[in-house]
C-alpha atoms as a PDB file:
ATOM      1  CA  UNK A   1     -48.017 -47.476  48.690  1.00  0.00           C
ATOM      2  CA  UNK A   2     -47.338 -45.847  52.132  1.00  0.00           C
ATOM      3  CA  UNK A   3     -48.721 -43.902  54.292  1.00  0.00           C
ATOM      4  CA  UNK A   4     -47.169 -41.883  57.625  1.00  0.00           C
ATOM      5  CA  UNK A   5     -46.622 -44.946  59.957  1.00  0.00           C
ATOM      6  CA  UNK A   6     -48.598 -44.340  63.114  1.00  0.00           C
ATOM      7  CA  UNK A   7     -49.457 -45.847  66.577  1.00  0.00           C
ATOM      8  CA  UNK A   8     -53.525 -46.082  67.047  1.00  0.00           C
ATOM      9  CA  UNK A   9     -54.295 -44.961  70.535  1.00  0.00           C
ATOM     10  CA  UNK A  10     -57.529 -46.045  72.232  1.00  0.00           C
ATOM     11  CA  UNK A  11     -59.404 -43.211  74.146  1.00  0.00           C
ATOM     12  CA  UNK A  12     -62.617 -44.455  74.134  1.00  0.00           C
ATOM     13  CA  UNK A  13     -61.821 -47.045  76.092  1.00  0.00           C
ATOM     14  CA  UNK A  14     -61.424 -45.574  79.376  1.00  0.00           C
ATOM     15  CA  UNK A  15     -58.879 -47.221  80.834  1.00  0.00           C
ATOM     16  CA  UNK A  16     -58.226 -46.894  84.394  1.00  0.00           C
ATOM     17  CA  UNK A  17     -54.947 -46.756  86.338  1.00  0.00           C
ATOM     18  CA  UNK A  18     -53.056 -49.642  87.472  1.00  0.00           C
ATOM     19  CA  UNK A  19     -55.132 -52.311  84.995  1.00  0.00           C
ATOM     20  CA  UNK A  20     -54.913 -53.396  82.018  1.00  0.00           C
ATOM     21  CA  UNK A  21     -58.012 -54.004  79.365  1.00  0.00           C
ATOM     22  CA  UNK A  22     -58.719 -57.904  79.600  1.00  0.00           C
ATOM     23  CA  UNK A  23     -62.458 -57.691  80.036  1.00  0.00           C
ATOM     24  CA  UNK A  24     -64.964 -58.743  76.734  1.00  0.00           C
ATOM     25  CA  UNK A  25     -66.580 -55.267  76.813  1.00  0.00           C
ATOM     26  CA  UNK A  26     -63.455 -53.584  76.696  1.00  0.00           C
ATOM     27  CA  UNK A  27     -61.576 -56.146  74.505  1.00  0.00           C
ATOM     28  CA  UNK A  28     -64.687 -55.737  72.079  1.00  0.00           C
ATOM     29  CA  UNK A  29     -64.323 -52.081  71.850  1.00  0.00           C
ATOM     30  CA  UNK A  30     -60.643 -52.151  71.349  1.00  0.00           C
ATOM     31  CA  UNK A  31     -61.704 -55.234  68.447  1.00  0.00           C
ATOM     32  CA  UNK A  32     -64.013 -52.549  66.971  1.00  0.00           C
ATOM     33  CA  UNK A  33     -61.431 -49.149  66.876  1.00  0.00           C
ATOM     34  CA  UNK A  34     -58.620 -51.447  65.300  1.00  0.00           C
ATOM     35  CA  UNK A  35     -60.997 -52.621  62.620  1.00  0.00           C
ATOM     36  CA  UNK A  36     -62.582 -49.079  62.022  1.00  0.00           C
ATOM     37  CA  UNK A  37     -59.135 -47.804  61.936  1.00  0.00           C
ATOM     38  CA  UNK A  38     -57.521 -50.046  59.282  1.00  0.00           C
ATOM     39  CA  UNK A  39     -60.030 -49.921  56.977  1.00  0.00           C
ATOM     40  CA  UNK A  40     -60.143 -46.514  57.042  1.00  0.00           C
ATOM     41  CA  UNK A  41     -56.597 -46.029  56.556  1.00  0.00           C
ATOM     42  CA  UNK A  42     -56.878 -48.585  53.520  1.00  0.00           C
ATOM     43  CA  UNK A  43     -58.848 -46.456  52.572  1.00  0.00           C
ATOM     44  CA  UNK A  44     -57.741 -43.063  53.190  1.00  0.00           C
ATOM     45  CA  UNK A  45     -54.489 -44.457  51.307  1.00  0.00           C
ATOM     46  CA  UNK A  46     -56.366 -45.396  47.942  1.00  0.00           C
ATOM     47  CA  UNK A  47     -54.898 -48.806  48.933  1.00  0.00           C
ATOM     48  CA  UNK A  48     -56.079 -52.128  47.744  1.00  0.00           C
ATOM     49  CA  UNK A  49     -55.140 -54.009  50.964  1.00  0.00           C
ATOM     50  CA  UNK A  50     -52.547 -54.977  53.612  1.00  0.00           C
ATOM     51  CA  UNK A  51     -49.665 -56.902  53.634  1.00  0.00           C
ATOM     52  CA  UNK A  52     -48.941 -58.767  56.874  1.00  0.00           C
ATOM     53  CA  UNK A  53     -45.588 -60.558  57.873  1.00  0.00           C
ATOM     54  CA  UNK A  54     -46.894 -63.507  60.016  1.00  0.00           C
ATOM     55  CA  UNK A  55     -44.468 -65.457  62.378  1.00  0.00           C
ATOM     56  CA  UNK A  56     -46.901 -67.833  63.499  1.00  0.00           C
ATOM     57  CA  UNK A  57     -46.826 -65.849  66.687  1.00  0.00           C
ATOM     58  CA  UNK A  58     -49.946 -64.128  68.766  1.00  0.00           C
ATOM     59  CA  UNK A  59     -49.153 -60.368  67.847  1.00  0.00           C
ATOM     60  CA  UNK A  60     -49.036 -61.197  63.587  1.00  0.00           C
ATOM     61  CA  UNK A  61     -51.754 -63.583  64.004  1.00  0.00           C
ATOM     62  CA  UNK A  62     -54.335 -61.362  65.598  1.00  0.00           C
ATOM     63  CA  UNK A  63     -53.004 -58.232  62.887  1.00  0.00           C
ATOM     64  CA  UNK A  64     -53.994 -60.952  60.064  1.00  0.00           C
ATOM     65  CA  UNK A  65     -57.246 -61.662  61.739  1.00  0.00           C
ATOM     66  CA  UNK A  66     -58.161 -58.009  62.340  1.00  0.00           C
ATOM     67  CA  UNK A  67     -57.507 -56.907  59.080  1.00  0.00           C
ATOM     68  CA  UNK A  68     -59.868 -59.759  57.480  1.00  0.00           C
ATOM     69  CA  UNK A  69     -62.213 -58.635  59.438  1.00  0.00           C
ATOM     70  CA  UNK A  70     -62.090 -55.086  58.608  1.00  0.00           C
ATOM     71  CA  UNK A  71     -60.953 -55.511  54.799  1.00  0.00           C
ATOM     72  CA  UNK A  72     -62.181 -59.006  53.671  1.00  0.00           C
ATOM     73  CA  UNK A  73     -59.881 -62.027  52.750  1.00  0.00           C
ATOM     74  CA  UNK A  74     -59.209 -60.900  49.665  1.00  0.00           C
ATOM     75  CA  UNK A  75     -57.488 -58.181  50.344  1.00  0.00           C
ATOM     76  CA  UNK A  76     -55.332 -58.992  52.911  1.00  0.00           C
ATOM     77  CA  UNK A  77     -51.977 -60.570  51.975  1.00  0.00           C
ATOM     78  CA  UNK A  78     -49.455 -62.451  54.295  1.00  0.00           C
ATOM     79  CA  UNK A  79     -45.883 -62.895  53.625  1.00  0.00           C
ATOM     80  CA  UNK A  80     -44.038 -66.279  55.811  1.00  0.00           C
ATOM     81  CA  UNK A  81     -40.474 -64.632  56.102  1.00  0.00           C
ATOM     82  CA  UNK A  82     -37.740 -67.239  57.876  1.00  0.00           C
ATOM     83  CA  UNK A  83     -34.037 -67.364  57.470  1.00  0.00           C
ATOM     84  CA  UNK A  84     -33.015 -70.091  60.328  1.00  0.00           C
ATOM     85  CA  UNK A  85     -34.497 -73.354  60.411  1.00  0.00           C
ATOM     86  CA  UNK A  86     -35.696 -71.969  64.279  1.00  0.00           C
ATOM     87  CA  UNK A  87     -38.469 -70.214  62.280  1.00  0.00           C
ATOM     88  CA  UNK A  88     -39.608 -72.955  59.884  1.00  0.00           C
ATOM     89  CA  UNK A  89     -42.144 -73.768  62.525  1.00  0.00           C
ATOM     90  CA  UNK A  90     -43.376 -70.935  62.959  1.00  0.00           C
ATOM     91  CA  UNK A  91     -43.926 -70.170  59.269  1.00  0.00           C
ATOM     92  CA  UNK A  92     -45.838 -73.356  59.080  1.00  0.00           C
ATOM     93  CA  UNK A  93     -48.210 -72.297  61.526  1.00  0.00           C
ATOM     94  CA  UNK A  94     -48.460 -69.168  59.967  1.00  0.00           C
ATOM     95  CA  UNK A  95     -49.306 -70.948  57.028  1.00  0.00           C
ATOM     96  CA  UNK A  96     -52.188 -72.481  58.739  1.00  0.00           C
ATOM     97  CA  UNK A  97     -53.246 -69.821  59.823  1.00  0.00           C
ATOM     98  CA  UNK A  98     -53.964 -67.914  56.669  1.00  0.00           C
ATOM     99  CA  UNK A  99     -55.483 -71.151  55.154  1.00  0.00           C
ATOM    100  CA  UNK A 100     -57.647 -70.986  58.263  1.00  0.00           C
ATOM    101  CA  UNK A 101     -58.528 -66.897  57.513  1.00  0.00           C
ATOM    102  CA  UNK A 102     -58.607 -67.716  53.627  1.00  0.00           C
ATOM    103  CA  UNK A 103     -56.042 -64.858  52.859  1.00  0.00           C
ATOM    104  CA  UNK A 104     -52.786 -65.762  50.061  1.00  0.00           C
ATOM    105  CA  UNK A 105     -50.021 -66.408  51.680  1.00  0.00           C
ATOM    106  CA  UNK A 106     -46.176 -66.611  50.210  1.00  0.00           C
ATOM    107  CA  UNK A 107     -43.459 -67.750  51.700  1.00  0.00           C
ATOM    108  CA  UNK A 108     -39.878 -66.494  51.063  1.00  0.00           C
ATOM    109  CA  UNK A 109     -36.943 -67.963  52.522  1.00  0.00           C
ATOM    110  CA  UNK A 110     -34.739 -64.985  53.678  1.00  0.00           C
ATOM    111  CA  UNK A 111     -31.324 -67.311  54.038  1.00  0.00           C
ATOM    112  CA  UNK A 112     -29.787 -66.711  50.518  1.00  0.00           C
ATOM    113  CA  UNK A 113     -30.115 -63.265  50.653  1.00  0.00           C
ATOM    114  CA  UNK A 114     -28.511 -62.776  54.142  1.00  0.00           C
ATOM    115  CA  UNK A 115     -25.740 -65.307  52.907  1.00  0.00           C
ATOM    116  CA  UNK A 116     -25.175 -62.529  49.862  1.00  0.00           C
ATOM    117  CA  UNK A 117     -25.062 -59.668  52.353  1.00  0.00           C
ATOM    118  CA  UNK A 118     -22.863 -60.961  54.327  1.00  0.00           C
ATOM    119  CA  UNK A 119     -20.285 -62.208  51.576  1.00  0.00           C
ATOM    120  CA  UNK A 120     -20.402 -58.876  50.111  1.00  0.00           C
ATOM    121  CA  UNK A 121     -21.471 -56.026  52.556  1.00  0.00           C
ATOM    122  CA  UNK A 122     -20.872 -57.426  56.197  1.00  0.00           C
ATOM    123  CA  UNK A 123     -17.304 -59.163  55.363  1.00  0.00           C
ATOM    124  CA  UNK A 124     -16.059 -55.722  54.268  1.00  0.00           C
ATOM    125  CA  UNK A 125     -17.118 -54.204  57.389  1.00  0.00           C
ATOM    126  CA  UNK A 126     -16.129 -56.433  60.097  1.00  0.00           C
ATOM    127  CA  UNK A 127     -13.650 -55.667  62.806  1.00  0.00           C
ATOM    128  CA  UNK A 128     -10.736 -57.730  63.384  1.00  0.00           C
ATOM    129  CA  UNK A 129     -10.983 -57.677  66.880  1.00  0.00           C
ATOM    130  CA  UNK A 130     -12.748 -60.730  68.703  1.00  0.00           C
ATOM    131  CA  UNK A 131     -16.217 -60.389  68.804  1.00  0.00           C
ATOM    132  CA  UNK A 132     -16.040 -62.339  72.062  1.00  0.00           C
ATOM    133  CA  UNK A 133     -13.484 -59.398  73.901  1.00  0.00           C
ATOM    134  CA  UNK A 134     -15.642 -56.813  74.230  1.00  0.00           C
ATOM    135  CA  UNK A 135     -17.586 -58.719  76.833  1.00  0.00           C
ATOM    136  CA  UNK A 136     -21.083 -58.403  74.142  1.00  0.00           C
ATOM    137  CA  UNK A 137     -20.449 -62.021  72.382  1.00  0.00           C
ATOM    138  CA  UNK A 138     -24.310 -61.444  71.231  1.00  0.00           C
ATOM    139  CA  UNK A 139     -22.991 -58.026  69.288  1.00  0.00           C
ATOM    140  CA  UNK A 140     -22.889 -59.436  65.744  1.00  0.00           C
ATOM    141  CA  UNK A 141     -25.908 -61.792  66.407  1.00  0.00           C
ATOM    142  CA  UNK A 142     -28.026 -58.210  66.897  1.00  0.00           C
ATOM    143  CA  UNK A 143     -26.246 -56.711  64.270  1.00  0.00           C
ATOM    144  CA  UNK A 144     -27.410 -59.470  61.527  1.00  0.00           C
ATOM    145  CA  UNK A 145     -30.637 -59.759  63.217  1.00  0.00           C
ATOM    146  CA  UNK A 146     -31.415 -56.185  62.594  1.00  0.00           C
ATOM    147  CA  UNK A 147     -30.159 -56.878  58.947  1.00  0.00           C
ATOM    148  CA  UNK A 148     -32.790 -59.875  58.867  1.00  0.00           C
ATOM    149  CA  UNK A 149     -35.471 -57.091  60.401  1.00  0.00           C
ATOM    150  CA  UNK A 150     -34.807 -55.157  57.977  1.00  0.00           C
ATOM    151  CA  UNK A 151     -34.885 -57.706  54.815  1.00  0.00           C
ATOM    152  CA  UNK A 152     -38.110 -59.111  56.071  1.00  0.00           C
ATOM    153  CA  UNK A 153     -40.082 -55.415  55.923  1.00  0.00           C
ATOM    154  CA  UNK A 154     -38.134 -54.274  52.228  1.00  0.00           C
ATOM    155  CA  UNK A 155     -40.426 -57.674  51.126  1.00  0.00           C
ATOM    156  CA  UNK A 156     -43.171 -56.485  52.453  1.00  0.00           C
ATOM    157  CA  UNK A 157     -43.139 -53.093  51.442  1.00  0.00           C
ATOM    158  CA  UNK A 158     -42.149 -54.795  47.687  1.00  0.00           C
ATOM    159  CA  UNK A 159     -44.987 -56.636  47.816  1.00  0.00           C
ATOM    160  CA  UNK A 160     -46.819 -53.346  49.488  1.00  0.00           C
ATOM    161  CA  UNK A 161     -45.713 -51.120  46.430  1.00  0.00           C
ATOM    162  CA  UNK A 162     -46.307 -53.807  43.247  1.00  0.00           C
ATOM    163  CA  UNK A 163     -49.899 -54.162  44.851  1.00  0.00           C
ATOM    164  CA  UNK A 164     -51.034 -50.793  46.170  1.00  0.00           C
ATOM    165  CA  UNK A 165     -51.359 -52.022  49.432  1.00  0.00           C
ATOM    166  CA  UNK A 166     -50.504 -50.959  53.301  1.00  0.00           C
ATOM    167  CA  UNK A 167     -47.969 -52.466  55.315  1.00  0.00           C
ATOM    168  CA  UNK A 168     -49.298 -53.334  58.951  1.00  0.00           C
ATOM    169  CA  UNK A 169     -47.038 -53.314  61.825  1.00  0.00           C
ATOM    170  CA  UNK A 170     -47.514 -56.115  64.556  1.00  0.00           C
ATOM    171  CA  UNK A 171     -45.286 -54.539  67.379  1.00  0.00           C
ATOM    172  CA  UNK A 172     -47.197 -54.209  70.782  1.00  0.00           C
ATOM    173  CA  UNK A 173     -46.692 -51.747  73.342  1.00  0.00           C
ATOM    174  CA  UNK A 174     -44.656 -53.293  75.529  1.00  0.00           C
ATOM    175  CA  UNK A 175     -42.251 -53.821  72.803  1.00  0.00           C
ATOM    176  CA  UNK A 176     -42.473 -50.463  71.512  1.00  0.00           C
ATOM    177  CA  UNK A 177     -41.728 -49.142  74.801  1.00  0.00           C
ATOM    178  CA  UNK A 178     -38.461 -51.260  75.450  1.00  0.00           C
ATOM    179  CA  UNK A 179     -37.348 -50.710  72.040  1.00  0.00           C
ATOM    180  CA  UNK A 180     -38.071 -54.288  71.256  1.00  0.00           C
ATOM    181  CA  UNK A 181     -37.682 -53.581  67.730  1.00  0.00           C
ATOM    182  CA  UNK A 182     -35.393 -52.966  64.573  1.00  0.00           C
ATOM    183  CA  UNK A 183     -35.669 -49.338  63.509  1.00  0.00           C
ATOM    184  CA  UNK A 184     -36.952 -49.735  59.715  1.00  0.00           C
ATOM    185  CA  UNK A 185     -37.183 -53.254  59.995  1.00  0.00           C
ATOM    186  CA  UNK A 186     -40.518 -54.662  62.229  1.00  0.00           C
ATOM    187  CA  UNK A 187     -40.956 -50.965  63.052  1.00  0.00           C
ATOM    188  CA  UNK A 188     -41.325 -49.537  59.511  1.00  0.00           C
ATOM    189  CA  UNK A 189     -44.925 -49.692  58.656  1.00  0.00           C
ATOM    190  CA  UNK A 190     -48.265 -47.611  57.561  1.00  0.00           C
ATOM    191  CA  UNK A 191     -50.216 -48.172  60.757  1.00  0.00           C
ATOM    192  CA  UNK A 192     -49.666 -50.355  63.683  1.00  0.00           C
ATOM    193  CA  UNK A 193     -52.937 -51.695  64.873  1.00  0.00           C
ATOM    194  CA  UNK A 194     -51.744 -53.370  67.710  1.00  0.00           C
ATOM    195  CA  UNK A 195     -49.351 -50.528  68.861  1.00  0.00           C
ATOM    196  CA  UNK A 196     -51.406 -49.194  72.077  1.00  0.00           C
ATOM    197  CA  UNK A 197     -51.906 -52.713  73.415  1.00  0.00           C
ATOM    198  CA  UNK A 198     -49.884 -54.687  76.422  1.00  0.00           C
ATOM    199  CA  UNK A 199     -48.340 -57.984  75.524  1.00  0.00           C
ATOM    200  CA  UNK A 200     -50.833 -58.758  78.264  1.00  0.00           C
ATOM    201  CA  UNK A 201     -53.946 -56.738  76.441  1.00  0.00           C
ATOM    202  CA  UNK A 202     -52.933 -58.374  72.976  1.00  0.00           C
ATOM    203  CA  UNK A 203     -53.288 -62.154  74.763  1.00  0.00           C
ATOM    204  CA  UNK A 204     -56.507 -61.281  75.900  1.00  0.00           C
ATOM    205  CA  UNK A 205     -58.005 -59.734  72.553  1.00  0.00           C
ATOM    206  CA  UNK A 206     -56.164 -62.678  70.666  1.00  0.00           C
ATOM    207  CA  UNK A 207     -58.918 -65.247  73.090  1.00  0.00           C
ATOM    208  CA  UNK A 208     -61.553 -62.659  72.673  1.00  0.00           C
ATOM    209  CA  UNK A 209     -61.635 -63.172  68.904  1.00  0.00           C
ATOM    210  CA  UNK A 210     -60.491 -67.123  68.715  1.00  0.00           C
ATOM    211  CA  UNK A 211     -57.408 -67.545  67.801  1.00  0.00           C
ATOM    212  CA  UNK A 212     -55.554 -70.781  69.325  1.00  0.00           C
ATOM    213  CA  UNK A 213     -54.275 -71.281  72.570  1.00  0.00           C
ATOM    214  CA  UNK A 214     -51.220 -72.947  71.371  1.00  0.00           C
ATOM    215  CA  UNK A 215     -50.418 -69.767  69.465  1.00  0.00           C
ATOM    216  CA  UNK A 216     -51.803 -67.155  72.471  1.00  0.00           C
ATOM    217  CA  UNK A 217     -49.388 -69.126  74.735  1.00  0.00           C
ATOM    218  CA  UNK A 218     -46.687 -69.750  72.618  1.00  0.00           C
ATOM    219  CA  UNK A 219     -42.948 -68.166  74.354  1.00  0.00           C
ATOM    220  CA  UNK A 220     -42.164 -64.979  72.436  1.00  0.00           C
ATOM    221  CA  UNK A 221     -39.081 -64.684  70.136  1.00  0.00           C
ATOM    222  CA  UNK A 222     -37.979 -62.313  67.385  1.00  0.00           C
ATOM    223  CA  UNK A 223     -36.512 -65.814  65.830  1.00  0.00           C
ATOM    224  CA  UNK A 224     -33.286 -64.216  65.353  1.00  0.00           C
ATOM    225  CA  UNK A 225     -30.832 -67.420  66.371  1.00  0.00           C
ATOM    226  CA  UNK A 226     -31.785 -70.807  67.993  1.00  0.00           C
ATOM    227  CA  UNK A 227     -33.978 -71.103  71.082  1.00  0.00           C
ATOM    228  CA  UNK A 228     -33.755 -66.878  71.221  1.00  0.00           C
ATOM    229  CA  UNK A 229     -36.374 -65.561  73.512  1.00  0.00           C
ATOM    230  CA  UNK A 230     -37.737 -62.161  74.774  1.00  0.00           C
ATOM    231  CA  UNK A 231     -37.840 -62.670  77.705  1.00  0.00           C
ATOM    232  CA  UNK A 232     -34.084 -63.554  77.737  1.00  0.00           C
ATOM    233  CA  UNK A 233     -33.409 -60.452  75.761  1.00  0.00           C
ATOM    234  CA  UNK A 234     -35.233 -58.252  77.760  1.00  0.00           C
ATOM    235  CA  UNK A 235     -34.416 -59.671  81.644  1.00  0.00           C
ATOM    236  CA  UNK A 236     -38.250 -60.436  82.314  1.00  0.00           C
ATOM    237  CA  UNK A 237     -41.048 -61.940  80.641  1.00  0.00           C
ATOM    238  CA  UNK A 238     -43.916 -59.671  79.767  1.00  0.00           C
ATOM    239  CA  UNK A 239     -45.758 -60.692  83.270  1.00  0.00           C
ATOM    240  CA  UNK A 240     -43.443 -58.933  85.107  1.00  0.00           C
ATOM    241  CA  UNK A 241     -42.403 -56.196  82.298  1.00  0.00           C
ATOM    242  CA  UNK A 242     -45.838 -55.066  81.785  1.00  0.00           C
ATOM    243  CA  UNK A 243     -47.077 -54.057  84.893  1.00  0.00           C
ATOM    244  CA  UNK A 244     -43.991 -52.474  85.812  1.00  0.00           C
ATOM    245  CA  UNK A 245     -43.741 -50.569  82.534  1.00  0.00           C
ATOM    246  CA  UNK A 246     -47.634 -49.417  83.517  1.00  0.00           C
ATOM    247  CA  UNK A 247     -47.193 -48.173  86.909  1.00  0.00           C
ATOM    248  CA  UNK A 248     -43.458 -46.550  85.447  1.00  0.00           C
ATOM    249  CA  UNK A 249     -45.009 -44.942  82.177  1.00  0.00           C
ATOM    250  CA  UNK A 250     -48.675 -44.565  82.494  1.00  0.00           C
ATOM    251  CA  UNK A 251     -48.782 -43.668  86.036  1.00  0.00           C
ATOM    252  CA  UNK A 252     -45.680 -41.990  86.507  1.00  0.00           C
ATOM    253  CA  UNK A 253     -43.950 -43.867  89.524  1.00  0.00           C
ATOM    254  CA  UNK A 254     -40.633 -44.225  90.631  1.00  0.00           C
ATOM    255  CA  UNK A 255     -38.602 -46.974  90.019  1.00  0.00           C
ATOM    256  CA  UNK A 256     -38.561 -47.764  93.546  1.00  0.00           C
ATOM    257  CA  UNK A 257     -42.075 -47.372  94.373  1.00  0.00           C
ATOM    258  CA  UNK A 258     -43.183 -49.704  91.448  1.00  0.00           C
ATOM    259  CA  UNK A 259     -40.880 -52.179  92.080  1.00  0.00           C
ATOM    260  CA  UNK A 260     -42.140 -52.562  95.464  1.00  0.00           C
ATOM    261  CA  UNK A 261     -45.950 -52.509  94.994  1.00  0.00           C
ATOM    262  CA  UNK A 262     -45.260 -55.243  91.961  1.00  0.00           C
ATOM    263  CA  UNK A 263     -42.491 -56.982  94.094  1.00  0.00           C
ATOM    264  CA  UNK A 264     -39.696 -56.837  91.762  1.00  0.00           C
ATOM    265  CA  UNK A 265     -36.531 -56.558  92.756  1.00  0.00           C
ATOM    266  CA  UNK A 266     -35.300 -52.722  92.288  1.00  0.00           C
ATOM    267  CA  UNK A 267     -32.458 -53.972  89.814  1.00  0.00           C
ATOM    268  CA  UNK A 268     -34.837 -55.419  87.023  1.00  0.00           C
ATOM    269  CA  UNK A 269     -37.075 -52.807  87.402  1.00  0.00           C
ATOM    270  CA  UNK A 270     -34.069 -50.322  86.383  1.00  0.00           C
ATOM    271  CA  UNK A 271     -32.656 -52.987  84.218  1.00  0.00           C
ATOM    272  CA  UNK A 272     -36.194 -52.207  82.429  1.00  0.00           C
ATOM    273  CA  UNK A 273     -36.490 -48.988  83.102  1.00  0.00           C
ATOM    274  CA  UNK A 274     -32.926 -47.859  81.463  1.00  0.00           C
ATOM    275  CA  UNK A 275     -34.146 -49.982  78.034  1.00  0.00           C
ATOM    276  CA  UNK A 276     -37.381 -47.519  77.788  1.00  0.00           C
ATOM    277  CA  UNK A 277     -34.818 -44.491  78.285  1.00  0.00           C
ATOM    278  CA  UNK A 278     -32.523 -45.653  76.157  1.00  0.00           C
ATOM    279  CA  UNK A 279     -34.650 -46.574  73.193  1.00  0.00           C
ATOM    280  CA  UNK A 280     -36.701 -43.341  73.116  1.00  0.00           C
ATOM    281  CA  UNK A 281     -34.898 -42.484  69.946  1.00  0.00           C
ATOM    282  CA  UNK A 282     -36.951 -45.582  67.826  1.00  0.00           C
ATOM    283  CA  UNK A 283     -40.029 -43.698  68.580  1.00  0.00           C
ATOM    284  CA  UNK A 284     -39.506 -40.331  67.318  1.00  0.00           C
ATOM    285  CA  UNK A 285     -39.346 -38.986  63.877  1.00  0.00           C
ATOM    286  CA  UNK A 286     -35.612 -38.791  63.298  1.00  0.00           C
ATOM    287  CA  UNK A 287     -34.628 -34.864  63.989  1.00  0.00           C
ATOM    288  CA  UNK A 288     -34.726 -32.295  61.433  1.00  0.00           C
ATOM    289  CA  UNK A 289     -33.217 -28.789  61.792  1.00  0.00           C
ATOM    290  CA  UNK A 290     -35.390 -25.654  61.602  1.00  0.00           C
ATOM    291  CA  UNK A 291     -35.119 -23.522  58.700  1.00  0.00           C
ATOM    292  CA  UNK A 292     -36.653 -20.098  59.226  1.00  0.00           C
ATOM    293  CA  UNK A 293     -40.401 -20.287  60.234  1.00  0.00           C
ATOM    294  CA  UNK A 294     -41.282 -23.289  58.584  1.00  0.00           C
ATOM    295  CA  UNK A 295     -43.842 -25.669  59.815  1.00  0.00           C
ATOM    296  CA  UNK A 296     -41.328 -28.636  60.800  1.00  0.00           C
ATOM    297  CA  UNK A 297     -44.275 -31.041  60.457  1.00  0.00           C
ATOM    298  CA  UNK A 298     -45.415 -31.233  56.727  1.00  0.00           C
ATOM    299  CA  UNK A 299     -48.899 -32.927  56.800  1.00  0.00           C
ATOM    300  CA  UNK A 300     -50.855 -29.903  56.038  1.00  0.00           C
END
């Protein structure tokens, strides 16, 4: 199955400038458009259900829970997907967790087939050079961890396509804004309910609806290599990256300006501000060239 992967925007909302949505009235109309809107593209799809990949973390957790709610536990589906031992934990909580939502859950373990590509595909490819001399010692640690990325959503999608069902995205919008993501890995997928929604937003609707605080507070990785974290990937944590990326994006201030009202220094606020710049080639359909008059977008 598959549909045209989307982000779900929220105008009903009415969100005001300069704060984010953390209030239950808000948080339970936000609750009630990402319900309406993955059931309906379920069912728009002629799908049988969603396939989640849970990490244990807040962002797959709430996903899981939000599609029960709007499909039913029996047709939501969540795959446990580690390859280091850093992630076994994780996988066991996400374990729990569908136990706790009454959904099936399978775990794979990724290891053996990274271990086969990189005996046969990444061995073949390497450089000769040191790794370490081009000043980027993390360089193959992103390359393999896109590799991973991208292992962990062909499962889902298999698992998506033998049971007529949708893959849903967990990314956030603070991550989708940075770039935080692996293109056709974690940001491959039918529909991302959680795509309009702050790290900070996605906290609050995660207490909103119940889920633990251990998990709602738990430091954010992407579980690529040991005791990896985002906010040593991305310079910040998401308390300083998310009202900066606001006031940057959604209000359209300078760099300086922002950084001063929040109280950041000006170089992580352009440390930040250069990864949203950067990336904006993740969130685009990838460039086509124009042939004649033809409608370059195909949806009819």
């Amino acid at each position: 199955m598959g549909a045209d992967g989307k982000t779900i925007g929220y105008p009903g909302t009415q969100i005001s400038t300069g704060s984010f949505i953390t209030d239950p009235n808000g948080l339970e109309r936000i609750r009630s458009l990402i319900v309406d809107d993955i059931r309906t593209a379920v069912d728009d799809a002629g799908a049988q259900g969603a396939v989640v990949a849970m990490s244990g973390g807040v962002d797959s957790t709430v996903t899981a829970a939000l599609a029960v709610e709007a499909l039913g536990s029996d047709r939501v589906v969540g795959l446990g997907l580690p390859c280091h031992k850093a992630e076994y934990t994780g996988v066991s909580e996400a374990r729990t967790i569908a136990e706790g939502l009454g959904i099936e859950f399978t775990e794979i373990q990724l290891r053996p087939l990274l271990e086969t590509f990189e005996e046969t595909v990444a061995s073949d490819l390497e450089s000769d050079a040191d790794p370490d001399s081009s000043g980027r010692p993390h360089e193959r640690n992103h390359a393999i961890g896109n590799v991973i990325a991208r292992l962990r959503m062909c499962c889902a999608y298999y698992t998506a396509n033998r049971q007529q069902r949708l893959v849903l995205g967990t990314a956030n919008r603070s991550e989708w804004l940075l770039g935080y993501f692996t293109k056709f890995g974690d940001g491959a997928a039918d529909t991302c309910p959680l795509g309009d929604l702050y790290k900070t937003e996605v906290r609050a609707l995660a207490t909103q609806i119940g889920i633990p605080r251990r998990i709602v507070n738990k430091e954010p990785t992407a579980g690529f290599w040991a005791d990896q974290t985002d906010a040593d990937e991305l310079g910040a944590s998401y308390d300083v990256i998310d009202p900066l990326l606001q006031r940057l994006v959604d209000d359209g201030e300078s760099i300086r300006d922002a950084a001063a009202a929040l109280g950041i220094d000006r170089e992580t606020a352009r440390s930040i501000a250069w990864l949203c710049a950067e990336t904006q080639h993740k969130r685009v359909t990838p460039p086509m060239p124009a042939v004649g008059d033809r409608e370059s977008d195909t949806g009819w």
